[in-house]
C-alpha atoms as a PDB file:
ATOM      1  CA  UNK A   1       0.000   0.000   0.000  1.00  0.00           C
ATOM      2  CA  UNK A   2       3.128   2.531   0.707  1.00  0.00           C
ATOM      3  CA  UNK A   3       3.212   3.271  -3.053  1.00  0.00           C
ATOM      4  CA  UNK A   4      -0.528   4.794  -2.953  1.00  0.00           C
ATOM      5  CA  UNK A   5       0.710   7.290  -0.025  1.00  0.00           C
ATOM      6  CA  UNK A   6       0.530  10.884  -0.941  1.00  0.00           C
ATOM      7  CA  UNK A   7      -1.697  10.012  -4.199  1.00  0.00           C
ATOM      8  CA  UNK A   8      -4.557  12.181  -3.315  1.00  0.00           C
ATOM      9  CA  UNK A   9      -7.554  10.083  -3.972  1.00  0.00           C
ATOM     10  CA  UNK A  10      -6.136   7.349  -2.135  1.00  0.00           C
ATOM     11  CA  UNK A  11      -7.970   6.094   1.084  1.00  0.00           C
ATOM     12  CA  UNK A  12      -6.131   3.964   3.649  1.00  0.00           C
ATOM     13  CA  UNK A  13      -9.458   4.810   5.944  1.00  0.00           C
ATOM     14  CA  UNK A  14     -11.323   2.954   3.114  1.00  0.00           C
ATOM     15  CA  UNK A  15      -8.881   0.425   1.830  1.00  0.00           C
ATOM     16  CA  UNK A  16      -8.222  -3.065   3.533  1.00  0.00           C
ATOM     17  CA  UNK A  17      -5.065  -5.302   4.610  1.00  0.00           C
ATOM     18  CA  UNK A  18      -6.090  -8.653   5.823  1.00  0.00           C
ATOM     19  CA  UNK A  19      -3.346 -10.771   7.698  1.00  0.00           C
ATOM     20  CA  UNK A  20      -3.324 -14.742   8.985  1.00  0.00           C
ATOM     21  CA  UNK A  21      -0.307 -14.748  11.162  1.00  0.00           C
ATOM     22  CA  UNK A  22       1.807 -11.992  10.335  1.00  0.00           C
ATOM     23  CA  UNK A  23       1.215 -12.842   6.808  1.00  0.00           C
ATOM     24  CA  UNK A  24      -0.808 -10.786   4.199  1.00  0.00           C
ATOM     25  CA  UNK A  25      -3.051 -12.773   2.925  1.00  0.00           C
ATOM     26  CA  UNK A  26      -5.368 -10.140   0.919  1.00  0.00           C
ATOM     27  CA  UNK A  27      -5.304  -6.223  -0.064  1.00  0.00           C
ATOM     28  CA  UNK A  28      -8.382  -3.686  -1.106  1.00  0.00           C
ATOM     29  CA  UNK A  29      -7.275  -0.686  -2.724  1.00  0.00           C
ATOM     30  CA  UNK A  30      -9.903   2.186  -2.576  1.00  0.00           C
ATOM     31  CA  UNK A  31      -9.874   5.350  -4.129  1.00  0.00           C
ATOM     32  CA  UNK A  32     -12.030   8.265  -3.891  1.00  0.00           C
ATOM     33  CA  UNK A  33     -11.592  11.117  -6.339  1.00  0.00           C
ATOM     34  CA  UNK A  34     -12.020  14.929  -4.287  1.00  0.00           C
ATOM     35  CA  UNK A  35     -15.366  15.893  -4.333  1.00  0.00           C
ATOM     36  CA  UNK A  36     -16.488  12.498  -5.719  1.00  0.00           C
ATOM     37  CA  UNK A  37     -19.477  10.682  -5.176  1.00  0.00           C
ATOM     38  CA  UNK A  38     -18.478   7.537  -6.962  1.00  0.00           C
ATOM     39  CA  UNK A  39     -15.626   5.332  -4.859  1.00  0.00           C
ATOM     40  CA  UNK A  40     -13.319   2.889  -6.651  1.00  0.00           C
ATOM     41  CA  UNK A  41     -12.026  -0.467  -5.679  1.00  0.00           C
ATOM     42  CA  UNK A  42      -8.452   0.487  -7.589  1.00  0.00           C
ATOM     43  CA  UNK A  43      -7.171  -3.269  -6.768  1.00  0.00           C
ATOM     44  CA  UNK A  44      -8.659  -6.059  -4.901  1.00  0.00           C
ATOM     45  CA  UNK A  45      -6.275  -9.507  -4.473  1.00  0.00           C
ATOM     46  CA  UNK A  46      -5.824 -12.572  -2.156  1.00  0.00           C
ATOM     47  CA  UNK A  47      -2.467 -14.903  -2.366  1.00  0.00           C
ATOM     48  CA  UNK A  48      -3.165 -18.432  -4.094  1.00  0.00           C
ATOM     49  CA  UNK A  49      -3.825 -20.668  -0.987  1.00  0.00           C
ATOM     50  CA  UNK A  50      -6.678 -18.561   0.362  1.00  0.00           C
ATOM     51  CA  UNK A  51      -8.675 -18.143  -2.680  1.00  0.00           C
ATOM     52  CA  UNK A  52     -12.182 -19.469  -2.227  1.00  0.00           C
ATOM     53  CA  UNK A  53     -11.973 -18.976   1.647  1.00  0.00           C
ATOM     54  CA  UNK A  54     -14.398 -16.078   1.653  1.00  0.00           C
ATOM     55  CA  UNK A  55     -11.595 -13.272   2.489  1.00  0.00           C
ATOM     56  CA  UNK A  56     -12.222 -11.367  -0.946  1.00  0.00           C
ATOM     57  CA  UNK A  57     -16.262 -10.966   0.070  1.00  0.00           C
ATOM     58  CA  UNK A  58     -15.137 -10.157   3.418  1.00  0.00           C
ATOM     59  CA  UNK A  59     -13.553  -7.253   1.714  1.00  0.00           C
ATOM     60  CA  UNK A  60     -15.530  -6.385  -0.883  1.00  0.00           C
ATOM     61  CA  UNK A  61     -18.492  -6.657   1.689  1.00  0.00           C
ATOM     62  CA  UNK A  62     -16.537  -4.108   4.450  1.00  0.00           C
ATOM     63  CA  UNK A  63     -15.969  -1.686   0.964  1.00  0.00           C
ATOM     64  CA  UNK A  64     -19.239  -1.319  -0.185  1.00  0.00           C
ATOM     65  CA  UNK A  65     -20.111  -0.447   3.504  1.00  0.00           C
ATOM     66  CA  UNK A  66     -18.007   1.938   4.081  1.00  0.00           C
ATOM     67  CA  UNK A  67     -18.586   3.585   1.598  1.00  0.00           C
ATOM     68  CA  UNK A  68     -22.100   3.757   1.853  1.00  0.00           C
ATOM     69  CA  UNK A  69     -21.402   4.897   5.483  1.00  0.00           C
ATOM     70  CA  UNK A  70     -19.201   7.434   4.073  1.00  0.00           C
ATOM     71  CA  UNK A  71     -21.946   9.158   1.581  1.00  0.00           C
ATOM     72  CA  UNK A  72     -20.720   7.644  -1.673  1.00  0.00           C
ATOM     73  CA  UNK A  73     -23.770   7.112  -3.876  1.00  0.00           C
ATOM     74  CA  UNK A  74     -21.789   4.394  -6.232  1.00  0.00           C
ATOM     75  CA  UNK A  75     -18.727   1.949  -6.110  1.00  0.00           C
ATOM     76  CA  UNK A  76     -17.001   1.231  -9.376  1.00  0.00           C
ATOM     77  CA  UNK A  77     -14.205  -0.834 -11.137  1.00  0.00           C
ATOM     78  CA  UNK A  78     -12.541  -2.085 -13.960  1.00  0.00           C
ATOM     79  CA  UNK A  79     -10.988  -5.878 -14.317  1.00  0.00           C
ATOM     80  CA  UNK A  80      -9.594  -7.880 -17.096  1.00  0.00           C
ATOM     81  CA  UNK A  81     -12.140 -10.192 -18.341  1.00  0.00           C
ATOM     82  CA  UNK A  82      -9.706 -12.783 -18.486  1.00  0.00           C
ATOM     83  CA  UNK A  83      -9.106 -12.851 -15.317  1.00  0.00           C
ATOM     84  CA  UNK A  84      -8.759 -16.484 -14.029  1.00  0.00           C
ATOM     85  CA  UNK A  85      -9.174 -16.095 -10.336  1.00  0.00           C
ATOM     86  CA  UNK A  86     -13.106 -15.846 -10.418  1.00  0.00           C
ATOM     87  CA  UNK A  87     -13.149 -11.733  -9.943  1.00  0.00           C
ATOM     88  CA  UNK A  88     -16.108 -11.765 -12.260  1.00  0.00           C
ATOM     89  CA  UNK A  89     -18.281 -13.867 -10.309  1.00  0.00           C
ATOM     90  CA  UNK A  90     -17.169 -11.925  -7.135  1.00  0.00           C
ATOM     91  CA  UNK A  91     -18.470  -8.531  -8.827  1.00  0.00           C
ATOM     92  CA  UNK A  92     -21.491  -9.820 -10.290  1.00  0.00           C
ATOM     93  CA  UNK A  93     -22.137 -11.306  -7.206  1.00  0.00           C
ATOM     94  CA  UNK A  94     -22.092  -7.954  -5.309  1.00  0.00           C
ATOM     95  CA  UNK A  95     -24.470  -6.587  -8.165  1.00  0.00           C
ATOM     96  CA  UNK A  96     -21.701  -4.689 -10.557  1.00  0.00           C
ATOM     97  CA  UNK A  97     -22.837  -4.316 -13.849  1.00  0.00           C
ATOM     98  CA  UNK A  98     -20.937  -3.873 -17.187  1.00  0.00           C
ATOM     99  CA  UNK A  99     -21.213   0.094 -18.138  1.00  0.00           C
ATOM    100  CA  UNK A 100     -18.067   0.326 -20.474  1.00  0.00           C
ATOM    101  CA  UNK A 101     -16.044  -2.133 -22.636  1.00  0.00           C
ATOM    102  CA  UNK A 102     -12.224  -0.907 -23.631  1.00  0.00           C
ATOM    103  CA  UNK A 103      -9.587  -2.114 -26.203  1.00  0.00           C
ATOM    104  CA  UNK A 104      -6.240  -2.201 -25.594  1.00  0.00           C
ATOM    105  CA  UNK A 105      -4.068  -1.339 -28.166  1.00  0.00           C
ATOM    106  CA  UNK A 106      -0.240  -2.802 -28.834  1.00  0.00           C
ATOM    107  CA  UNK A 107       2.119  -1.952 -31.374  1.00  0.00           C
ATOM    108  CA  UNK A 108       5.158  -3.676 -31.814  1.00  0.00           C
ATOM    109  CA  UNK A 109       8.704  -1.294 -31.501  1.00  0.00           C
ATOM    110  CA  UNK A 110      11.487  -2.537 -33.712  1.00  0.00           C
END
C-alpha cells in the first residue's frame, strides 16, 4: 500500500489489509476522487492458498459499507475479463454491472 501514499484520492481509511499470522493474505485498494461521489475499488487480491476462503467478500463486503457509510452514492471498477481467479463472479455477485467495454491497443517497436 506505501506506493498509494501521498496520491490524493487514495484512502487507507477505506482500503483493507487482511493478515493470517503476520502474513498478508489479501489487499483492497480504494480510491475516492475529491469531491467524488463515486468510490473505486483500484485493486482487490488474495495470495493463491486462500482463494475461495471467503476473504475477498469479506472485503468487498466491508468496501461497499463503508462507503455507503461514508456518503458515496456508487462503487465502481474495472478488471480484465480474463481474469482467471473468479473476480467476475465476485463482482457480479455484489451486483456490478458492465457500463463500459475498452480495447487495448499494442504496437510492436522494432
Amino acid at each position: 500500500m506505501s506506493r498509494f501514499v501521498g496520491v490524493p484520492q487514495f484512502r487507507a481509511d477505506m482500503s483493507w489489509l487482511v493478515a493470517h499470522d503476520s502474513e498478508v493474505i489479501g489487499v483492497c485498494i480504494n480510491w475516492v476522487p475529491p469531491n467524488a461521489t463515486q468510490g473505486w475499488i483500484e485493486a482487490i487480491g488474495v495470495v493463491p492458498d486462500w482463494r475461495g476462503c471467503g476473504v475477498a467478500d469479506a472485503m468487498m463486503a466491508g468496501t461497499l459499507s463503508t462507503f455507503f457509510e461514508r456518503g458515496l452514492l456508487q462503487a465502481a471498477l474495472d478488471v480484465d475479463t480474463e481474469n482467471l481467479t473468479g473476480a467476475l463472479h465476485l463482482y457480479e455477485k455484489y451486483g456490478f454491472a458492465v457500463v463500459r467495454r475498452e480495447a487495448i491497443f499494442v504496437k510492436a517497436l522494432g
